[in-house]
N, C-alpha and C. Protein backbone atom coordinates (compact mmCIF):
# COMPACT_ATOMS: atom_id res chain seq x y z
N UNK A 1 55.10 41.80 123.24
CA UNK A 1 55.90 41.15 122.25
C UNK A 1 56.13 42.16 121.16
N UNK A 2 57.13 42.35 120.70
CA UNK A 2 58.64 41.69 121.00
C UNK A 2 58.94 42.14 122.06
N UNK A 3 59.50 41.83 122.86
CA UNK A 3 60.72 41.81 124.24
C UNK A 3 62.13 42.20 123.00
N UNK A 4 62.19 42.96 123.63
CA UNK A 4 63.97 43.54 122.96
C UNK A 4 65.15 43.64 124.46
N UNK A 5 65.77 43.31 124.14
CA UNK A 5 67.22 43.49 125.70
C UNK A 5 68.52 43.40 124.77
N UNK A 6 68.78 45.09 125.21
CA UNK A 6 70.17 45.32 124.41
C UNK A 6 71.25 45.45 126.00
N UNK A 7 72.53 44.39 126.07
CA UNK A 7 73.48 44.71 126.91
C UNK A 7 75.13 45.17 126.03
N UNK A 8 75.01 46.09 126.76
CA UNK A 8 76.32 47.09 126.16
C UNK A 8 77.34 47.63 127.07
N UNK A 9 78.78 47.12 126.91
CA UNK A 9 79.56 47.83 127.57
C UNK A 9 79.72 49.57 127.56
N UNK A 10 79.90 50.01 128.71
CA UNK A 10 80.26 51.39 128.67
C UNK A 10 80.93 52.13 127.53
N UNK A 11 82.08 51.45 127.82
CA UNK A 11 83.12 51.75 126.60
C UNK A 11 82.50 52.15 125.31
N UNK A 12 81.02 51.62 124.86
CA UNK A 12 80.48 52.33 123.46
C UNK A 12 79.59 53.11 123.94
N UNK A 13 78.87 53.34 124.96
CA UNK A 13 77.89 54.81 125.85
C UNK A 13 77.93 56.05 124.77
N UNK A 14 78.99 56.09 124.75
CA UNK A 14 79.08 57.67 123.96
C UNK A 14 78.55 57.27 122.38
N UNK A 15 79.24 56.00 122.24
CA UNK A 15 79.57 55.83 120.72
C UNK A 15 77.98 55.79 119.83
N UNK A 16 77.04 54.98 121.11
CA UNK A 16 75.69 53.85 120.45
C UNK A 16 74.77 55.19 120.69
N UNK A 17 73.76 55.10 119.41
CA UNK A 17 72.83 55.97 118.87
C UNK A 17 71.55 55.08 119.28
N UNK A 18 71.36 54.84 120.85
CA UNK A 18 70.32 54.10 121.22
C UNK A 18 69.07 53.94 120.63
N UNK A 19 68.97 54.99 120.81
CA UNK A 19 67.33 55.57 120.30
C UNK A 19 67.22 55.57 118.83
N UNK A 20 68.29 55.97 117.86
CA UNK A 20 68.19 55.30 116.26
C UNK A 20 68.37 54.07 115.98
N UNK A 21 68.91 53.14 116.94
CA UNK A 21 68.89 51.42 116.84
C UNK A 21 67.78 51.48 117.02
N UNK A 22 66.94 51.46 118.31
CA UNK A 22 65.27 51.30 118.50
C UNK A 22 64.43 51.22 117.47
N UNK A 23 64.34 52.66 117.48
CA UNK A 23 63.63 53.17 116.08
C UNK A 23 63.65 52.03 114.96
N UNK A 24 64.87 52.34 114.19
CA UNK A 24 65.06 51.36 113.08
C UNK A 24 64.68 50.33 113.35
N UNK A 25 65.33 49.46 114.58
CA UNK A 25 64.90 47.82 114.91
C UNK A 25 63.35 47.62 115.24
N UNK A 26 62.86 48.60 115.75
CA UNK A 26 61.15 48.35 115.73
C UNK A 26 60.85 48.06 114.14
N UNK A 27 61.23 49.18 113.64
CA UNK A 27 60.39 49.06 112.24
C UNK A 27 60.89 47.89 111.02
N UNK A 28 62.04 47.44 111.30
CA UNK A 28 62.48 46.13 111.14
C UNK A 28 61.91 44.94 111.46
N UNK A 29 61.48 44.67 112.86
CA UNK A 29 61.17 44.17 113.25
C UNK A 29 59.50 43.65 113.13
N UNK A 30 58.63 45.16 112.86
CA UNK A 30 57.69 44.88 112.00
C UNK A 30 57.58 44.59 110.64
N UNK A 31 58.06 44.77 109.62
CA UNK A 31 58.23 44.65 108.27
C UNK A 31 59.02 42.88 108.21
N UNK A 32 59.72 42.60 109.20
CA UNK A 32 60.69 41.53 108.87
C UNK A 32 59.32 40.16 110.11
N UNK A 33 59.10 40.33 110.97
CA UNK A 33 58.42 39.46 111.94
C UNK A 33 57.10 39.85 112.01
N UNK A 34 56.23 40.55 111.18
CA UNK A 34 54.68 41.25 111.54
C UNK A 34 54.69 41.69 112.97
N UNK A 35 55.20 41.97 113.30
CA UNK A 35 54.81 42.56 114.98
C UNK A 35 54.36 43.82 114.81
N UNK A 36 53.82 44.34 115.56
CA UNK A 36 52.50 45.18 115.83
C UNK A 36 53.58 46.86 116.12
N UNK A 37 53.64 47.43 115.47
CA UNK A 37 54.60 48.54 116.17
C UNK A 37 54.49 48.89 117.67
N UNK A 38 53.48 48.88 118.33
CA UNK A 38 52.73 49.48 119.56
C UNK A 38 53.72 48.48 120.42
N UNK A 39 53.27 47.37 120.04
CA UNK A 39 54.23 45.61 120.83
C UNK A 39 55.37 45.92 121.38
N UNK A 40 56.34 46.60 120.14
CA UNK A 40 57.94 46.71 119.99
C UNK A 40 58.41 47.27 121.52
N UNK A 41 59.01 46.78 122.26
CA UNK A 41 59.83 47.09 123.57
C UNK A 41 61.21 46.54 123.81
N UNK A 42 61.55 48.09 123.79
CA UNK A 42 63.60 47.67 123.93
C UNK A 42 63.66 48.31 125.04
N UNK A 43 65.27 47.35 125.94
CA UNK A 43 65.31 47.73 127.33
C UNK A 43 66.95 47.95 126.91
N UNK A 44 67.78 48.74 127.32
CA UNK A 44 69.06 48.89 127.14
C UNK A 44 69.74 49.00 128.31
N UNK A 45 70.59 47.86 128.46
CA UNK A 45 71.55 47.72 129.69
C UNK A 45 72.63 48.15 129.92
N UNK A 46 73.61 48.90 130.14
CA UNK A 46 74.93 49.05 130.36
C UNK A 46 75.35 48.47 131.15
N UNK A 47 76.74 47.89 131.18
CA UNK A 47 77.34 47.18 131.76
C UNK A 47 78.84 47.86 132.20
N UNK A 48 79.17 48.44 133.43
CA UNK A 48 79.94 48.75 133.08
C UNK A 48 80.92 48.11 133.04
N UNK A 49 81.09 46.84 133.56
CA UNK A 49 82.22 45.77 133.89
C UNK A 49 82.41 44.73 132.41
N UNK A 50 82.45 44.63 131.67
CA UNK A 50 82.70 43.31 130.87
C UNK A 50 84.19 43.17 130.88
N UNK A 51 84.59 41.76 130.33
CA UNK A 51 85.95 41.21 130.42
C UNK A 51 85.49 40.45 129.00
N UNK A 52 86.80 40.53 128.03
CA UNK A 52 87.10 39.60 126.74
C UNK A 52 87.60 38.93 126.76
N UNK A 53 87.61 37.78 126.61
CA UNK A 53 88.85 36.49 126.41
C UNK A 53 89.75 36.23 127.61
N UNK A 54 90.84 36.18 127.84
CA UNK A 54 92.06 36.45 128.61
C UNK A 54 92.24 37.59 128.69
N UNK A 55 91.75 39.02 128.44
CA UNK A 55 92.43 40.31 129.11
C UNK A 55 92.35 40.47 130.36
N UNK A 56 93.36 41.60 130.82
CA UNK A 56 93.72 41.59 131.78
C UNK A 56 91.87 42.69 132.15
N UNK A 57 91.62 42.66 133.04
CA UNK A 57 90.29 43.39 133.33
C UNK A 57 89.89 44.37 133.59
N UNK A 58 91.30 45.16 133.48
CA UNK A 58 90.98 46.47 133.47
C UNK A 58 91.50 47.25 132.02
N UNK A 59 91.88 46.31 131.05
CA UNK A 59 91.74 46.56 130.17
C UNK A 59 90.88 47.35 129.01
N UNK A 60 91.27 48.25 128.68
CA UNK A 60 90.34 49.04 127.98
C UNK A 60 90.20 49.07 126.26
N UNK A 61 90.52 47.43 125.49
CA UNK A 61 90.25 47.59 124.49
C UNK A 61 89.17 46.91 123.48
N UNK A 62 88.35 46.22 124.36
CA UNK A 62 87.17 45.42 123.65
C UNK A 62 85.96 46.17 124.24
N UNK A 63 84.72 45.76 123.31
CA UNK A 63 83.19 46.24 123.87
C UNK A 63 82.58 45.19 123.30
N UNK A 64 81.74 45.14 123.92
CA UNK A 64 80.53 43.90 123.47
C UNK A 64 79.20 44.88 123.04
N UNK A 65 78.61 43.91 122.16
CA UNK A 65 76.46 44.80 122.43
C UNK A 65 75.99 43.30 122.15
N UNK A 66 75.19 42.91 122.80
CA UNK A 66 74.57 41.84 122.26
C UNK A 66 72.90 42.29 122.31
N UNK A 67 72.39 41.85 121.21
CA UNK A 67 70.98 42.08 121.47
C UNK A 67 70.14 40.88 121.50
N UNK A 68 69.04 40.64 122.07
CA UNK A 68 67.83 39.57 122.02
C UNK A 68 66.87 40.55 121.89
N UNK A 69 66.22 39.00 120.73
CA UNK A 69 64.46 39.98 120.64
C UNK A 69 63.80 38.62 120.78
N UNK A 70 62.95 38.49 121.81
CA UNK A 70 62.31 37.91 121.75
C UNK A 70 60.79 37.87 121.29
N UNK A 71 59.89 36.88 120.66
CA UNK A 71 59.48 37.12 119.93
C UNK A 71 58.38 35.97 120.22
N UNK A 72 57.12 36.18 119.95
CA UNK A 72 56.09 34.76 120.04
C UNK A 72 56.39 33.99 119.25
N UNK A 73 56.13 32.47 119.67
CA UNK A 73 56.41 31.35 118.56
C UNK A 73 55.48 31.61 117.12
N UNK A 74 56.47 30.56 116.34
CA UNK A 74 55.59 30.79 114.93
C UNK A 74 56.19 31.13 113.76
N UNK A 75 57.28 32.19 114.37
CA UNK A 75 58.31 32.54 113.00
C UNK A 75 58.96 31.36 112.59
N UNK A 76 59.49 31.54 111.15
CA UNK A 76 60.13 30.65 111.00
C UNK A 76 61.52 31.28 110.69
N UNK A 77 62.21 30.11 110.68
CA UNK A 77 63.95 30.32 111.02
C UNK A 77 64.65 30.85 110.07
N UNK A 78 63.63 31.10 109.12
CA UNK A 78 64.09 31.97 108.12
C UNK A 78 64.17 33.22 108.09
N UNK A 79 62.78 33.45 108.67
CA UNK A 79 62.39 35.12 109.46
C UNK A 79 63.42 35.36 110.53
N UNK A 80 63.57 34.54 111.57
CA UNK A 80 64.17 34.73 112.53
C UNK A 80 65.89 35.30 112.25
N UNK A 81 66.19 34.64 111.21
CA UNK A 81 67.88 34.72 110.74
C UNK A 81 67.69 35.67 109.88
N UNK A 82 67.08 36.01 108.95
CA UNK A 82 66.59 37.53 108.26
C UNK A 82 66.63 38.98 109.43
N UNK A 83 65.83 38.75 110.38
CA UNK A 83 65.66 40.06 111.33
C UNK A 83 67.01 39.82 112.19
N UNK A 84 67.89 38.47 112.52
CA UNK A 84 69.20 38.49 112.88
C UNK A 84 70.26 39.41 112.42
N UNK A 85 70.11 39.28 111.17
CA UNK A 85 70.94 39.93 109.76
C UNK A 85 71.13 41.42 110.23
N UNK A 86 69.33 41.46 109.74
CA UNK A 86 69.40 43.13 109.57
C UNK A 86 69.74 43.81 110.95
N UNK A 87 69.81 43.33 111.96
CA UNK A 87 69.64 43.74 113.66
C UNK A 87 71.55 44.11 113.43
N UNK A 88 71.78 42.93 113.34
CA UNK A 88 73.50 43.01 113.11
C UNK A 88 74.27 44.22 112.05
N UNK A 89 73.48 44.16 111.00
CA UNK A 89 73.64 45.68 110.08
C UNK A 89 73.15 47.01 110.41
N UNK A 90 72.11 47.06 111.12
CA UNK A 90 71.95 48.39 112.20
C UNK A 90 72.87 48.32 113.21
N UNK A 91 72.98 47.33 113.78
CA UNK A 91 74.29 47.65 114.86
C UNK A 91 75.77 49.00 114.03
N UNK A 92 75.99 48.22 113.12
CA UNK A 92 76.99 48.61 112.33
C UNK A 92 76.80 50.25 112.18
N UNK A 93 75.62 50.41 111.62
CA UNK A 93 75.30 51.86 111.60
C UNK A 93 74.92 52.58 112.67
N UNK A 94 74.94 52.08 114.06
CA UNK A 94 74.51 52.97 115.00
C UNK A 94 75.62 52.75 116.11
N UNK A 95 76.75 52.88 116.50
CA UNK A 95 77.73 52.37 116.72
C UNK A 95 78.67 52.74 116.32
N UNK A 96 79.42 53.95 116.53
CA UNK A 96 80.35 54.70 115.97
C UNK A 96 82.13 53.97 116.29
N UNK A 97 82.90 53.85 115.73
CA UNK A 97 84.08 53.59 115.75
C UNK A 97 84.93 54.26 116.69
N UNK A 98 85.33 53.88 118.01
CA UNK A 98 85.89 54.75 118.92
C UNK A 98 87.31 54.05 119.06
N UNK A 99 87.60 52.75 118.11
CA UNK A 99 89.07 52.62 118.25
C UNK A 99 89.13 51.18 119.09
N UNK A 100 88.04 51.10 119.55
CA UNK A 100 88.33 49.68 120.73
C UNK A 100 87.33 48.86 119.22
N UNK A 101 87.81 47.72 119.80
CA UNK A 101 87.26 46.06 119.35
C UNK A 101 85.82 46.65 119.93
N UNK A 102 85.03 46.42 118.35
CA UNK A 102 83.50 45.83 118.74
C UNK A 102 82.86 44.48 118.64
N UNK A 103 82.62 43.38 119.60
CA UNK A 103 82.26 42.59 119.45
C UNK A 103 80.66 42.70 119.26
N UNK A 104 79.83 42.06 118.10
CA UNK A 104 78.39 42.38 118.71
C UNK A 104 77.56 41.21 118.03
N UNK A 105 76.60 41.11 118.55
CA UNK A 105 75.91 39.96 118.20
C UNK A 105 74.43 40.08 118.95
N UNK A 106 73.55 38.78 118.22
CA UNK A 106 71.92 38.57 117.93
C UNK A 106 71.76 38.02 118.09
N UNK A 107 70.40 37.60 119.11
CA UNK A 107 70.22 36.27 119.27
C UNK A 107 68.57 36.72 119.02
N UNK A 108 67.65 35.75 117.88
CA UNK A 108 66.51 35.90 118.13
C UNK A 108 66.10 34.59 118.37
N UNK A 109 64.75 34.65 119.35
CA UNK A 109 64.76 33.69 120.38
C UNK A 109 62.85 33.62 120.48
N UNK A 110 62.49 32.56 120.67
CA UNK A 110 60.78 32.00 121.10
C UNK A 110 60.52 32.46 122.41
N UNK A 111 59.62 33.45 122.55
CA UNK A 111 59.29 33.52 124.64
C UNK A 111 58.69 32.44 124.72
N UNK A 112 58.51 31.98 125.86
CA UNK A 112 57.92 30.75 126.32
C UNK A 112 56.99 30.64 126.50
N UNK A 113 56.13 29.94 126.72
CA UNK A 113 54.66 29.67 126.39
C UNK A 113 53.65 30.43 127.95
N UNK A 114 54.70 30.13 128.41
CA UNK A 114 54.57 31.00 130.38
C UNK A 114 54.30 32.60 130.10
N UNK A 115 54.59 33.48 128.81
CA UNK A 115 54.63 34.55 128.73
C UNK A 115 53.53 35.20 128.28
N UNK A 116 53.33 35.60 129.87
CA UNK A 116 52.09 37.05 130.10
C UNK A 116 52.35 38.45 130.04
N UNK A 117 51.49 39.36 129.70
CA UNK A 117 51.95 40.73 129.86
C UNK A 117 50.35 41.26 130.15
N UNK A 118 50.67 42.96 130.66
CA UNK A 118 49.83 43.53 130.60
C UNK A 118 49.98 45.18 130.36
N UNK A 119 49.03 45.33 130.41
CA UNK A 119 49.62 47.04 129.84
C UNK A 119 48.13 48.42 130.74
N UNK A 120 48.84 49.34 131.37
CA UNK A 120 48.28 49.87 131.91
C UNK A 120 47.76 51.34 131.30
């Protein structure tokens, strides 16, 4: 805990400063949710296929990033929409302007009570 899952169209690959979102969003993520720095785990997906709205699909002018962090129960929805915020304002700064539509968005979210881990 945290579970982090960033999915990102290709189209921003070049643009997204992966590893300075991380960074920052760990230490966000501790300061904003107490999580343990050691905890912090981000997985980053590319996608190369996404489709927006009605475009045609081979269209080349939107990108998506959406991130989830999931997180043990307990926060409150205040915390939760606080580390939303700031997740969405690092996006901004790590995410360079290449001319296409950036769509991006946060979802922070409770793991389920089912959630085990282990560490080797």
């Amino acid at each position: 805990m945290p579970q982090i899952t960033i999915d990102y169209s290709d189209l921003v690959a070049d643009a997204f400063d992966r590893e300075g979102f991380a960074r920052e969003l760990h230490e966000a993520t501790v300061a904003i949710a107490a999580a343990k720095p050691e905890a912090c785990k981000t997985q980053f997906r590319p996608s190369a296929y996404t489709v927006f709205g009605y475009e045609d699909p081979g269209a080349r002018g939107h990108a998506i990033v959406h991130v989830t962090i999931g997180l043990l129960a307990g926060r409150s929805d205040e915390t939760k929409a606080k580390l939303t915020e700031t997740a969405l304002e690092l996006l901004r700064g790590h995410v360079a302007d290449t001319g296409v539509a950036l769509h991006a968005s946060v979802e922070v979210r409770e793991l389920d009570a089912s959630y085990r881990k282990f560490d080797r």
